[in-house]
Protein backbone atom coordinates (compact mmCIF):
# COMPACT_ATOMS: atom_id res chain seq x y z
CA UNK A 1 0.00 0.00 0.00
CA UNK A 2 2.99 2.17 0.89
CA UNK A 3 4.81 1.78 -2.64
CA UNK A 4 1.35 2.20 -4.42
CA UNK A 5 1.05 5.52 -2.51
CA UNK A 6 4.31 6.62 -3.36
CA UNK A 7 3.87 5.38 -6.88
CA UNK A 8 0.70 7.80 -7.31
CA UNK A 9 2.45 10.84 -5.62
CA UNK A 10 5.58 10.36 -7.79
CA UNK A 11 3.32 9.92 -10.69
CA UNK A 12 1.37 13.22 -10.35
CA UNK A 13 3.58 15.64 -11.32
CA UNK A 14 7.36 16.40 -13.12
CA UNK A 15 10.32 17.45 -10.26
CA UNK A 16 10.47 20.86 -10.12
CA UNK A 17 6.80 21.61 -11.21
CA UNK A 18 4.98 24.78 -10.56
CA UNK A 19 2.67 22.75 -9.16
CA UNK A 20 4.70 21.19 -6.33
CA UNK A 21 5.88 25.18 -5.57
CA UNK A 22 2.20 26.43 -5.46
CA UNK A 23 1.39 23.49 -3.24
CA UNK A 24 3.95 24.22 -0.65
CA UNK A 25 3.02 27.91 -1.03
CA UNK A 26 -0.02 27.46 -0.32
CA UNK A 27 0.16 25.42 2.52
CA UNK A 28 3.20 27.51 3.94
CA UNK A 29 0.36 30.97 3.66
CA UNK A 30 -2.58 28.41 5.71
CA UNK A 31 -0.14 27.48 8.32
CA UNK A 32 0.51 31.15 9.34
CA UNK A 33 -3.05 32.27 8.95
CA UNK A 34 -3.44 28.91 11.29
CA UNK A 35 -1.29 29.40 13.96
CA UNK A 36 -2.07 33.17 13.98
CA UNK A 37 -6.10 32.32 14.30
CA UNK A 38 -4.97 30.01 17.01
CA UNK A 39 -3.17 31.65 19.80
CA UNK A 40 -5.18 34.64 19.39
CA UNK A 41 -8.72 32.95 18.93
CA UNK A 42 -8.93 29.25 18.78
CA UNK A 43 -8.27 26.92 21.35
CA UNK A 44 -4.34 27.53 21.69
CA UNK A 45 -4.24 30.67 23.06
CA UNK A 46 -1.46 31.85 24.91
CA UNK A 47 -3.44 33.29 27.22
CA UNK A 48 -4.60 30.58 29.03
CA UNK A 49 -1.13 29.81 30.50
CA UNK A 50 -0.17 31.71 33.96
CA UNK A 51 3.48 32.77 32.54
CA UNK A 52 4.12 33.73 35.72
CA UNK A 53 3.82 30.99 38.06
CA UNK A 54 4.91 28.47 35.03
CA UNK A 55 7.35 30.45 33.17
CA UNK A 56 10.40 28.60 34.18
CA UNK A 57 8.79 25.00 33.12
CA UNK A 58 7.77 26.76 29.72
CA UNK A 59 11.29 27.80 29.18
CA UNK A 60 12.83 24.74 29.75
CA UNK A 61 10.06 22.50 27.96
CA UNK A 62 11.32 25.02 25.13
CA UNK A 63 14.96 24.07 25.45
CA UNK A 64 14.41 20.26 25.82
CA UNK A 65 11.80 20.66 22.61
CA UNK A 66 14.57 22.57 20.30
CA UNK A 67 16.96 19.66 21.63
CA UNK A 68 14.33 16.52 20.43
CA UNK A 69 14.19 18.50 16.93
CA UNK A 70 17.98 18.69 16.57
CA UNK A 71 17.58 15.04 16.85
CA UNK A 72 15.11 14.34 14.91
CA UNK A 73 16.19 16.59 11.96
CA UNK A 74 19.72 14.80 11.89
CA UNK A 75 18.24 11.28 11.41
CA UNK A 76 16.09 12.63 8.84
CA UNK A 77 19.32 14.02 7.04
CA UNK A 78 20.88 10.27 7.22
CA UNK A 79 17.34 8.54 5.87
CA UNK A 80 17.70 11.33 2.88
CA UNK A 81 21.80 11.34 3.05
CA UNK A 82 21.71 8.59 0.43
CA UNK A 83 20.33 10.74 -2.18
CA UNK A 84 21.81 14.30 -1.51
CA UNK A 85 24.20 16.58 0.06
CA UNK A 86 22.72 18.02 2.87
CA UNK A 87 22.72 22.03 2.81
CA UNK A 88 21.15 24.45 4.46
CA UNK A 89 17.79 24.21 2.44
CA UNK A 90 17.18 21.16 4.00
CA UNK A 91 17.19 23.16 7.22
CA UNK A 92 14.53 25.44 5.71
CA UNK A 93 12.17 22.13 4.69
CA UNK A 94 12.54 20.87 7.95
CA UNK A 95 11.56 24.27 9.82
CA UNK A 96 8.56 25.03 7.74
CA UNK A 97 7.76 21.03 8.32
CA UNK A 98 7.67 21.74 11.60
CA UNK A 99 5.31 24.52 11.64
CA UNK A 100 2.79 22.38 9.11
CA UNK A 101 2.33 20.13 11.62
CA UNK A 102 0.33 22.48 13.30
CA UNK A 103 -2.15 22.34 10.66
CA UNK A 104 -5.75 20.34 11.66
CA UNK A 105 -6.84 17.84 8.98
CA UNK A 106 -4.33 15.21 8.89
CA UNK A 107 -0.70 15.04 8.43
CA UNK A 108 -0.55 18.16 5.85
CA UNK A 109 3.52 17.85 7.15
CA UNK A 110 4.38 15.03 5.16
CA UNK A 111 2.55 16.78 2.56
CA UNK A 112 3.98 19.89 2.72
CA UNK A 113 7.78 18.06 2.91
CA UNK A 114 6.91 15.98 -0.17
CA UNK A 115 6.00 19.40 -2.44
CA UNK A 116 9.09 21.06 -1.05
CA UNK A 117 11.51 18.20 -1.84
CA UNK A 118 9.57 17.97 -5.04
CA UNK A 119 9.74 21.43 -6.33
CA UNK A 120 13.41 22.73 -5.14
CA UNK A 121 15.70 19.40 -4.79
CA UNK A 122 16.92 16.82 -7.28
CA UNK A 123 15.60 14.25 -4.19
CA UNK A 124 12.75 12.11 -6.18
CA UNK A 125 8.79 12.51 -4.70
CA UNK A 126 9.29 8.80 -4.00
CA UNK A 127 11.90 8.55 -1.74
CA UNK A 128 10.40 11.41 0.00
CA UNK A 129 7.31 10.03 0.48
CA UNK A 130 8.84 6.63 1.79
CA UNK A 131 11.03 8.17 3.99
CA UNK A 132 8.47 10.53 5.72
CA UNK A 133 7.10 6.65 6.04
CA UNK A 134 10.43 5.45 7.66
CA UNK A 135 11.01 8.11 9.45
CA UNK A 136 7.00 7.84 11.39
CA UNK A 137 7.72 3.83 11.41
CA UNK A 138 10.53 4.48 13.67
CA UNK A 139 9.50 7.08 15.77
CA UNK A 140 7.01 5.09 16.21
CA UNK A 141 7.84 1.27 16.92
CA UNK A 142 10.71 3.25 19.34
CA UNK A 143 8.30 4.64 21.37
CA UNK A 144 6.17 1.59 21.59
CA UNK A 145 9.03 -0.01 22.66
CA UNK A 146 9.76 2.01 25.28
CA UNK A 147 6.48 1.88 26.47
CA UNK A 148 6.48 -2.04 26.60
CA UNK A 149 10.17 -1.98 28.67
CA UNK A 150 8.12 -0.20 31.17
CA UNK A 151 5.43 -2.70 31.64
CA UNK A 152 5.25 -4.17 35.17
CA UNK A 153 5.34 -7.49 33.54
CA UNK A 154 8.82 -7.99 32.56
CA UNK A 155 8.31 -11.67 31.36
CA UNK A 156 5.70 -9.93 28.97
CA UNK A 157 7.29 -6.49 28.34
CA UNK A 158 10.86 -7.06 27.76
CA UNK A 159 10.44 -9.77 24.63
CA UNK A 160 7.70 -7.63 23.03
CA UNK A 161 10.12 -5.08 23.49
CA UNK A 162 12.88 -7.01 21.83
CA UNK A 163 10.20 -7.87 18.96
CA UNK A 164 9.15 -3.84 18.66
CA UNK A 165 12.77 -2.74 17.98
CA UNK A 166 13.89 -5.78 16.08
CA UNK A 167 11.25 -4.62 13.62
CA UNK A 168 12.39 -0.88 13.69
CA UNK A 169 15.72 -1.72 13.20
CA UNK A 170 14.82 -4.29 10.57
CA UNK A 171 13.23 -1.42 8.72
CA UNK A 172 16.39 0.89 9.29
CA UNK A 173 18.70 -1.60 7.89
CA UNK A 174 16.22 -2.23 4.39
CA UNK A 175 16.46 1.11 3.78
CA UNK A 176 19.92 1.80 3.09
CA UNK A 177 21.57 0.94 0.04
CA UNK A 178 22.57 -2.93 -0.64
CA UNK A 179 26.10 -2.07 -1.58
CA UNK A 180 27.00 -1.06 1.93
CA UNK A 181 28.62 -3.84 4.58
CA UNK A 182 26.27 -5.11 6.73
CA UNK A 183 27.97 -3.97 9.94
CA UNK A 184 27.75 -0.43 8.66
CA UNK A 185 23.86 -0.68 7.76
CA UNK A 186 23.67 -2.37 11.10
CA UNK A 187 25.34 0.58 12.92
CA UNK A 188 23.36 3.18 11.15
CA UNK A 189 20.14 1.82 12.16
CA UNK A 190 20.88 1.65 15.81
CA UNK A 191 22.00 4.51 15.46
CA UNK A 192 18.89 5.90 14.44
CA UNK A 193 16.78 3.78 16.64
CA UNK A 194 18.75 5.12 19.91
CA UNK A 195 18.62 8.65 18.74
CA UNK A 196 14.39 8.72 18.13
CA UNK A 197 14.76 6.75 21.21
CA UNK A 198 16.80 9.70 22.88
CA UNK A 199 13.71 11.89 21.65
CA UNK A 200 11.32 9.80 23.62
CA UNK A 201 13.03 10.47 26.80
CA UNK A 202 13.46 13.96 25.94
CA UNK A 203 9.61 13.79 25.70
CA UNK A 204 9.17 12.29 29.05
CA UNK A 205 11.22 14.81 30.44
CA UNK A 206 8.94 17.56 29.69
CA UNK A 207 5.92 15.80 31.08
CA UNK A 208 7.76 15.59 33.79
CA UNK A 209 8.64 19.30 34.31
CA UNK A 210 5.29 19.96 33.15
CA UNK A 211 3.67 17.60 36.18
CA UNK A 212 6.51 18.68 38.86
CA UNK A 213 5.04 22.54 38.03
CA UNK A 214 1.32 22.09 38.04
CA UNK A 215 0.89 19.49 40.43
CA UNK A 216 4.11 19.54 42.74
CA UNK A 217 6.85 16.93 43.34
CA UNK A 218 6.31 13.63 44.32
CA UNK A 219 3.16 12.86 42.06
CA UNK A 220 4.63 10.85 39.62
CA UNK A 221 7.63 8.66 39.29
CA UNK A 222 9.95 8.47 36.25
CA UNK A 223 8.65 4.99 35.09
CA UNK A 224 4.95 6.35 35.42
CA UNK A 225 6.13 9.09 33.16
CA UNK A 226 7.55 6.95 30.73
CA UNK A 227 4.98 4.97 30.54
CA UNK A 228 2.47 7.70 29.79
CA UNK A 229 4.53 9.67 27.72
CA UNK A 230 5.28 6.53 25.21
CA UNK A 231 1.76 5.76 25.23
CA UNK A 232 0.46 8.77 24.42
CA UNK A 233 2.92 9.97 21.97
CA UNK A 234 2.83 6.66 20.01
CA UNK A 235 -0.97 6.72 19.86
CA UNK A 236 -1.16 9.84 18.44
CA UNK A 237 1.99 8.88 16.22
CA UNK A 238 -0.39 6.53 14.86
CA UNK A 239 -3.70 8.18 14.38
CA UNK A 240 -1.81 10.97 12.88
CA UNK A 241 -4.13 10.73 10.07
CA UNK A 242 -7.08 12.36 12.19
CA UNK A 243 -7.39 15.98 12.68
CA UNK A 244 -5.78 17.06 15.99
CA UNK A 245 -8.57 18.85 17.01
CA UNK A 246 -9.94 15.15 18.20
CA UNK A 247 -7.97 15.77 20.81
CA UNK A 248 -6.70 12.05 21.46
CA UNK A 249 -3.18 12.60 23.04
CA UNK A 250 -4.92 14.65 25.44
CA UNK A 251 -7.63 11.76 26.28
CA UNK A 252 -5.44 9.39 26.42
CA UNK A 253 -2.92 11.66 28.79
CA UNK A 254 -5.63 12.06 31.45
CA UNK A 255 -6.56 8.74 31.22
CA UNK A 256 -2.85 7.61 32.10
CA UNK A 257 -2.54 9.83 34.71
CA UNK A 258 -5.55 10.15 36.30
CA UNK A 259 -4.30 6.61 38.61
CA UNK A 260 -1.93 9.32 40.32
CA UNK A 261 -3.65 13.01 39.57
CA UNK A 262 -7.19 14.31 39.69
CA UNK A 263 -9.02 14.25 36.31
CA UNK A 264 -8.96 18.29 36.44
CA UNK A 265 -5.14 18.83 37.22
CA UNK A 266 -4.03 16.00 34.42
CA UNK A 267 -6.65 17.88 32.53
CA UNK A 268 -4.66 21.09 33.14
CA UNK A 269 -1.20 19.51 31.89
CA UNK A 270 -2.58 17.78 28.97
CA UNK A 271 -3.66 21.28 27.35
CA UNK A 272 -0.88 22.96 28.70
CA UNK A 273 1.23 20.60 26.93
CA UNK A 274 -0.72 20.78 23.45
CA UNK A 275 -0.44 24.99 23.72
CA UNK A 276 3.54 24.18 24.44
CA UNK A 277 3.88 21.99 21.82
CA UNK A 278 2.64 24.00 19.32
CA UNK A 279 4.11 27.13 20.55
CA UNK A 280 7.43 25.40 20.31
CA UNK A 281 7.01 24.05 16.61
CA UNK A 282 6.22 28.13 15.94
CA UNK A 283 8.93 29.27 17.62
CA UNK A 284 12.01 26.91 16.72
CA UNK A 285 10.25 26.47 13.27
CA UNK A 286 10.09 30.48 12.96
CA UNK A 287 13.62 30.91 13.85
CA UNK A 288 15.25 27.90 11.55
CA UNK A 289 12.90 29.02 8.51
CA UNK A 290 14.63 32.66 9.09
CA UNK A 291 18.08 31.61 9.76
CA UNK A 292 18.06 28.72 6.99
CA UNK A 293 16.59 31.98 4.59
CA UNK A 294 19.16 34.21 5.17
CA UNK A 295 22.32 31.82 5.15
CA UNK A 296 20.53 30.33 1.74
CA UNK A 297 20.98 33.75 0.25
CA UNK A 298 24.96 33.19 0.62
CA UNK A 299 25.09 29.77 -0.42
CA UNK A 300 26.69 28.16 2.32
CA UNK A 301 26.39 24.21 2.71
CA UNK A 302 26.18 23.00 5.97
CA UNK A 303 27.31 19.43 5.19
């Protein structure tokens, strides 16, 4: 189903169409409008955050984000190093990538990436549109396995566990070119695997800050943490698809913690988490879209 899909996207249009520039136009002019309408009318508004008694937690959930996208962007730059140099536009993909994802509806992201690759890089809409695949495959599978390490079952959660990143790294390993040594491929992927896994536990981290600040220390232990932080994230890894305005991640958050937390106060973290998020794609996505723009103008590779 996944080459079929990539067949059809690769088949729609010539590299370097007008239509793959208008696309990514487009959506580029909705996600401003988007963000704009939403943390000054919708449901994200800044306002709804007491900067004051949280302003410490928000900047370091801001620090600990910007380091999980670091990450994130360089194992995106190996998935796509097989096909091209890595310069500084890839920078400016990635940044407005980050801000699409902001965008209700579905995964207008992976969209977005696809028209960008497509209408400015030599990169063909195939391998784009399997590695945005890859690259949600093992995000994913490495935060499900995560979340089965931390299962109070060991005799359960450990081998599923084993099973979960076996498969990621399987994955990994199928997607770099043949020609290479096995050992190498086989470094690569874990490579990849521990660094997504790295972003999971940067993830935790800021539930954690986020809990320690709204509901004090001692609530929740790391492994509780873990657990709902893997959860979570991986669910709404996988129903992606859906419009965030379901509001899912959040369910599911208040479901997990509600064991240790009143309903309202994991209430309180879940949306003060979604307004972070998405405050923090804007912000670090603002900033690398502006920087990659200006150091584009000089022509300076990065790589």
């Amino acid at each position: 189903m996944i080459d079929r899909l990539a067949d059809y996207w690769s088949s729609k249009k010539p590299k370097r169409s007008k239509l793959w520039r208008w696309l990514s136009f487009l959506l580029t002019i909705a996600m401003v409008a988007y963000l704009a309408y939403a943390f000054t009318q919708g449901g994200l508004r800044l306002d709804q955050i007491d900067w004051k008694a949280y302003g410490g937690a928000v900047l370091a959930v801001l620090g600990i984000y910007l380091m999980s996208l670091i990450i994130q962007f360089y194992v995106w730059t190996r998935i796509i190093s097989f096909h091209r140099k890595v310069s500084w536009q890839d920078v400016d993909i990635y940044a407005r990538m980050i801000l699409m994802r902001s965008l209700p509806g579905g995964a207008w992201h992976w969209v977005g990436r696809i028209s960008m690759y497509s209408g400015g890089t030599e990169v063909p809409t195939r391998v784009v549109v399997l590695g945005n695949f890859l690259e949600w495959a093992l995000l994913t599978l490495s935060g499900v396995g995560i979340f089965f390490t931390t299962l109070p079952l060991p005799g359960l959660g450990f081998p599923l566990a084993a099973l979960t990143f076996g498969a990621a790294l399987a994955l990994a390993i199928s997607w770099q070119p043949a020609t290479q040594k096995w050992t190498i491929r086989l470094a690569e992927g874990s490579l990849w695997i521990a660094l997504y896994s790295m972003a999971w536990f940067l993830a935790a981290m800021i539930l954690y800050i986020m809990a320690q600040a709204v509901a004090g220390s001692g609530q929740l232990d790391v492994m509780e943490i873990l657990r709902a932080c893997t959860f979570t994230g991986s669910l709404g890894m996988l129903i992606s698809m859906l419009p965030s305005s379901l509001g899912v991640r959040e369910i599911s958050l208040v479901w997990m913690l509600q064991a240790t937390l009143t309903p309202s106060v994991a209430l309180l973290i879940a949306l003060m988490l979604r307004i972070l998020y998405t405050l923090a794609d804007a912000i670090w996505g603002m900033i690398g879209w502006l920087i990659s723009t200006l150091i584009m103008r000089k022509r300076q590779p990065i790589l």
